[in-house]
Each structure stands twice: as C-alpha cells, then as structure tokens.
Protein backbone atom coordinates (compact mmCIF):
# COMPACT_ATOMS: atom_id res chain seq x y z
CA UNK A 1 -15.72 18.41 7.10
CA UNK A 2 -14.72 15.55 5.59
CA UNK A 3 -14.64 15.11 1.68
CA UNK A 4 -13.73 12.06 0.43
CA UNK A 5 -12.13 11.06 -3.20
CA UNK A 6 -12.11 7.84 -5.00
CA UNK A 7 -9.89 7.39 -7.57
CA UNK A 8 -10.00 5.03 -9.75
CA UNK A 9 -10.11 3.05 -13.74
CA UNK A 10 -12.92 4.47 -15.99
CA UNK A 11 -14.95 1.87 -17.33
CA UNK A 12 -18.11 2.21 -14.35
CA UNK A 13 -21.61 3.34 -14.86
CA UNK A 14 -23.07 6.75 -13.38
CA UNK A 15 -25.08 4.18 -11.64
CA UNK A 16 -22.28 2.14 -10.59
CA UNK A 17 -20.84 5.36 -9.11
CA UNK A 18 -23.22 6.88 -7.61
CA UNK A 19 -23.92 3.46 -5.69
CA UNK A 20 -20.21 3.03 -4.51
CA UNK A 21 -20.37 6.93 -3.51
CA UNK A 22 -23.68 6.03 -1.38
CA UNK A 23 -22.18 3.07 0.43
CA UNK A 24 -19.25 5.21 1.53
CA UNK A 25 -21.52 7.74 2.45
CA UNK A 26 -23.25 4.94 4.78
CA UNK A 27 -20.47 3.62 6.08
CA UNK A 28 -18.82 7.25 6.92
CA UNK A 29 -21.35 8.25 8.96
CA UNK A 30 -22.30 5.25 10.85
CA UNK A 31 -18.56 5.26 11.98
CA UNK A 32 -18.12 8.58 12.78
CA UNK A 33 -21.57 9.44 13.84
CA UNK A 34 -22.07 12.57 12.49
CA UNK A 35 -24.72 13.37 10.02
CA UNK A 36 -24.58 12.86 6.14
CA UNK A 37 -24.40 16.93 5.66
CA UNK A 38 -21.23 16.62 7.02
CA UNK A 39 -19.37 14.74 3.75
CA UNK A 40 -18.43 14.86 0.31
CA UNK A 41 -18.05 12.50 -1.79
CA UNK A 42 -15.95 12.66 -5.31
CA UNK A 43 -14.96 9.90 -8.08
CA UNK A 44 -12.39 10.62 -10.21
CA UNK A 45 -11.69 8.62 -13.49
CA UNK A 46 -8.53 7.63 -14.97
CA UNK A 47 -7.23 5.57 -18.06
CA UNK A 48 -5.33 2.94 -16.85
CA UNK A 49 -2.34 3.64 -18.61
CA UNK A 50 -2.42 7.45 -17.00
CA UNK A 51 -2.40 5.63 -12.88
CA UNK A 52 0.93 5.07 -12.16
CA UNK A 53 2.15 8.84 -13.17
CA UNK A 54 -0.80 10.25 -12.34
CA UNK A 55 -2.02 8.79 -9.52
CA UNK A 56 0.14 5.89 -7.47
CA UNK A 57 3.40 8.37 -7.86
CA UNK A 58 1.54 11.64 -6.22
CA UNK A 59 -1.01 10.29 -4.43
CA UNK A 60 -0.06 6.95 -2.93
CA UNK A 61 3.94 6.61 -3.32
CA UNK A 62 5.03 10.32 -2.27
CA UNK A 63 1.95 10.17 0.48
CA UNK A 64 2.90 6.96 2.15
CA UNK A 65 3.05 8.32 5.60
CA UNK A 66 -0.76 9.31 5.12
CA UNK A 67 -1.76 5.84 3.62
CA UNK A 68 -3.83 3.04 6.22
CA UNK A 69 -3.99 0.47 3.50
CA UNK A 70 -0.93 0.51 1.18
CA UNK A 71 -1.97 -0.67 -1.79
CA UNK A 72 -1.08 -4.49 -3.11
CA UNK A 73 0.47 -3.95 -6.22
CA UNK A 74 3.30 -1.14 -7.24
CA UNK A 75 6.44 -0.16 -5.39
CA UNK A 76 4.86 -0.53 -2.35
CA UNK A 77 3.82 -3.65 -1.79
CA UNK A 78 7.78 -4.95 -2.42
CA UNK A 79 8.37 -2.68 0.77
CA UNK A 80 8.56 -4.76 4.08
C-alpha cells in the first residue's frame, strides 16, 4: 500500500519528525479512508548543498510527469 517519503534539509528534531510523519499519516487516511496499517511513512535527510544533484535532478526534474505540485524554486518553476 502506500509508502510515503519526505525528503528534505537536515537540521529537524526526531520529535519534529516524527510529528510531521504523524500529520501525514492523519491526513492520508482521512482522505483515502483506509486504515493507518495501510501506510508508511519515511524521512530522508539531506545537506543542503547535496539537493539539487541528489534530489531535485532524480527525483523532481527527471520525474516531472509524476509531480502534482512542482516545486517553486529550481528549473522548474522558470517552466510555463
């Protein structure tokens, strides 16, 4: 079923994660209506000078036709 990964700048909390992993959780199931057992839910960490290569290249730019929200900053938000 669904699993779920947020990727973004270290610098949070375990507390801070596990918080922003909970609210997805919440949210997740209240919109699709199936049961917490259903979902995973992952954060990932990454230096900030590691994103672009690592990250926005792989994962965002050479995904685009998977993306809902493109993101506001980067190659893509100069696209029209």
């Amino acid at each position: 079923m669904p699993h779920i990964v947020v990727k973004w700048y270290k610098g949070r909390t375990e507390e801070e994660k596990k918080e922003f992993a909970q609210k997805i959780l919440e949210e997740a199931t209240r919109i699709t209506g199936r049961g917490a057992e259903h979902f995973s839910v992952a954060i990932e960490d990454y230096e900030p000078s590691e994103w672009m290569e690592t990250v926005y290249k792989p994962e965002i730019m050479d995904k685009e036709e998977t993306l809902y929200i493109k993101p506001g900053y980067g190659p893509l938000s100069e696209k029209e």
